[in-house]
N, C-alpha and C. Protein backbone atom coordinates (compact mmCIF):
# COMPACT_ATOMS: atom_id res chain seq x y z
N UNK A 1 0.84 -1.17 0.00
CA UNK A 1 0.00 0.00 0.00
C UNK A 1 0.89 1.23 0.00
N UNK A 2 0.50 2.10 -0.87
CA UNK A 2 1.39 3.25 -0.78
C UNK A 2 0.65 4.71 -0.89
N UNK A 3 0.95 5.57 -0.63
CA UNK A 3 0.48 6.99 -0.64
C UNK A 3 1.04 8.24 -1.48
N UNK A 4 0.40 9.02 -1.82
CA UNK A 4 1.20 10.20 -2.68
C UNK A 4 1.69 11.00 -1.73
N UNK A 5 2.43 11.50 -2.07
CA UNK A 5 3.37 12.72 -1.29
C UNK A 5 2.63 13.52 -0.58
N UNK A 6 2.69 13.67 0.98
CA UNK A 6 2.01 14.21 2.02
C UNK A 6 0.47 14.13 1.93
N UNK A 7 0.27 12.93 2.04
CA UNK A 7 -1.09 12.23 1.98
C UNK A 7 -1.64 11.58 3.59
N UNK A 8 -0.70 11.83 4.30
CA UNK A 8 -1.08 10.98 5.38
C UNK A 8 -0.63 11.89 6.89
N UNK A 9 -1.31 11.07 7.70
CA UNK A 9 -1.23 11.81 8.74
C UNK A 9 0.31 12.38 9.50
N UNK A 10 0.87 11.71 8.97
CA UNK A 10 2.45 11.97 9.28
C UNK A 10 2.91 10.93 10.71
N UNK A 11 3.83 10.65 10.51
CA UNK A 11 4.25 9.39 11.52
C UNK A 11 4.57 10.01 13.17
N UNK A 12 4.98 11.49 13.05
CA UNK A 12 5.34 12.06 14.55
C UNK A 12 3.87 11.72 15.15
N UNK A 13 2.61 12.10 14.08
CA UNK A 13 1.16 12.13 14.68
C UNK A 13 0.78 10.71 14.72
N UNK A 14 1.04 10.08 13.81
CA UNK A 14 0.64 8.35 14.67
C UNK A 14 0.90 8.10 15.71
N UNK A 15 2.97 7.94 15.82
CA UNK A 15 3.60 7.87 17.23
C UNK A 15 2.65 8.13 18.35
N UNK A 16 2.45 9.35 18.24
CA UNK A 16 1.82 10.35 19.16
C UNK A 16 0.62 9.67 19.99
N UNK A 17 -0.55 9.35 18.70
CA UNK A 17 -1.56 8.18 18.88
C UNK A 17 -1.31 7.34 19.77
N UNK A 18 -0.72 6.42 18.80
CA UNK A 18 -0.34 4.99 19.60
C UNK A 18 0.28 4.91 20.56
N UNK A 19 1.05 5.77 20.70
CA UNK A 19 1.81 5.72 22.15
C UNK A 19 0.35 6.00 23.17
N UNK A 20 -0.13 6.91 22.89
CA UNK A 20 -1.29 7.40 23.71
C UNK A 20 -2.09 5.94 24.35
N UNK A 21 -2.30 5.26 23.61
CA UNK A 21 -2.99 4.28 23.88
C UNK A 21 -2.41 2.93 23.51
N UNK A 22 -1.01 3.17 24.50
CA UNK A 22 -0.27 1.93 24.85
C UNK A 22 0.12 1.23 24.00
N UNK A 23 0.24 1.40 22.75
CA UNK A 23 0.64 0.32 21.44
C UNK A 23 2.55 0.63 21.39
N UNK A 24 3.15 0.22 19.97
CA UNK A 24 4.21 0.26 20.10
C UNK A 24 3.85 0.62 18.44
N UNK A 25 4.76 0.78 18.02
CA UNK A 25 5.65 1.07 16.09
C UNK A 25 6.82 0.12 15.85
N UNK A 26 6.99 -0.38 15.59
CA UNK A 26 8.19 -1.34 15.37
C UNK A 26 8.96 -1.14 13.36
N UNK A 27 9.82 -0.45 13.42
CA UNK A 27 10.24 -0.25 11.96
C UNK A 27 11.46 -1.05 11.42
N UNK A 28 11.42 -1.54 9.81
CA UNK A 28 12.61 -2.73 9.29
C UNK A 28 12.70 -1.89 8.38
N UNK A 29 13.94 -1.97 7.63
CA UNK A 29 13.95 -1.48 6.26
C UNK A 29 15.37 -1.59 5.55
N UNK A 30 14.84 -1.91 4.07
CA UNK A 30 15.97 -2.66 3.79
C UNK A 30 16.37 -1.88 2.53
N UNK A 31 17.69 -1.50 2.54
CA UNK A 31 17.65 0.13 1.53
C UNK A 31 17.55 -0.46 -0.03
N UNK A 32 16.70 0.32 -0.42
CA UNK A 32 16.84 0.79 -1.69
C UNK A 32 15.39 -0.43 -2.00
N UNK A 33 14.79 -1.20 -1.10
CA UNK A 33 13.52 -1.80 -1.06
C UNK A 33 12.14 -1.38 0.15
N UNK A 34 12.43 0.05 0.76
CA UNK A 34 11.58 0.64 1.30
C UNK A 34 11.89 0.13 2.83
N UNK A 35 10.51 1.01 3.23
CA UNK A 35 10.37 0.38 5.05
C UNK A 35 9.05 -0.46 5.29
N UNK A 36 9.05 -1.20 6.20
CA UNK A 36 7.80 -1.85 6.71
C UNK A 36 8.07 -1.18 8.36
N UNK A 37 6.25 -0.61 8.74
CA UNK A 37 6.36 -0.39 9.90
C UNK A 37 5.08 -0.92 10.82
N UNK A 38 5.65 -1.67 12.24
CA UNK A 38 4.32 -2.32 12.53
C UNK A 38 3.99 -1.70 13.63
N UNK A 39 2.34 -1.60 13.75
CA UNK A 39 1.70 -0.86 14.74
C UNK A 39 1.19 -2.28 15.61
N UNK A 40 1.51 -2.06 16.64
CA UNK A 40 0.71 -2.86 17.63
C UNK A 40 -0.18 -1.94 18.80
N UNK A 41 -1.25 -2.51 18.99
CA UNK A 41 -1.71 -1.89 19.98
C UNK A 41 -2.30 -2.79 20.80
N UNK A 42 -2.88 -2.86 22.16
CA UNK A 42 -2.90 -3.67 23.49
C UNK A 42 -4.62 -3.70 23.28
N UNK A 43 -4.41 -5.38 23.40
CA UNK A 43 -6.27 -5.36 23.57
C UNK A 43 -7.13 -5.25 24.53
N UNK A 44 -8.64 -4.57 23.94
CA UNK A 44 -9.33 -3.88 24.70
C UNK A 44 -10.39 -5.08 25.60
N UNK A 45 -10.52 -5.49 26.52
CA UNK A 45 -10.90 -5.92 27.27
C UNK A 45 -12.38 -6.10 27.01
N UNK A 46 -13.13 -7.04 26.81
CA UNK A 46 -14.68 -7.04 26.26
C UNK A 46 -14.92 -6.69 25.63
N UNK A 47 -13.86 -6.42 24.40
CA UNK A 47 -13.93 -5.91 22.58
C UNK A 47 -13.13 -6.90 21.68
N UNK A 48 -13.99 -7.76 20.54
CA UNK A 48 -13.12 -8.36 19.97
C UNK A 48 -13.81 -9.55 20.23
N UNK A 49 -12.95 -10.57 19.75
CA UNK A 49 -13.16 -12.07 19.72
C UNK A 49 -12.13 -12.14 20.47
């Protein structure tokens, strides 16, 4: 999945998010074949399967 140039919320403002509500970002990247970045976040207690 990819985005056009300043299409997105910007990653300081995800961080920001997810940190907010206990998750983590975890980033790989392998040059000159991009980055993968993973969002985890902590599950919500009587939400979900």
């Amino acid at each position: 999945w990819q985005t056009g140039r300043n299409s997105g919320l910007g990653l300081s403002l995800v961080w920001d998010i997810v940190r907010e509500h206990g998750g983590a970002i975890e980033a790989a990247s392998d040059p000159g074949d991009g980055a993968t970045l993973t969002v985890t976040l902590p599950d919500i207690p009587g939400h979900g399967e």
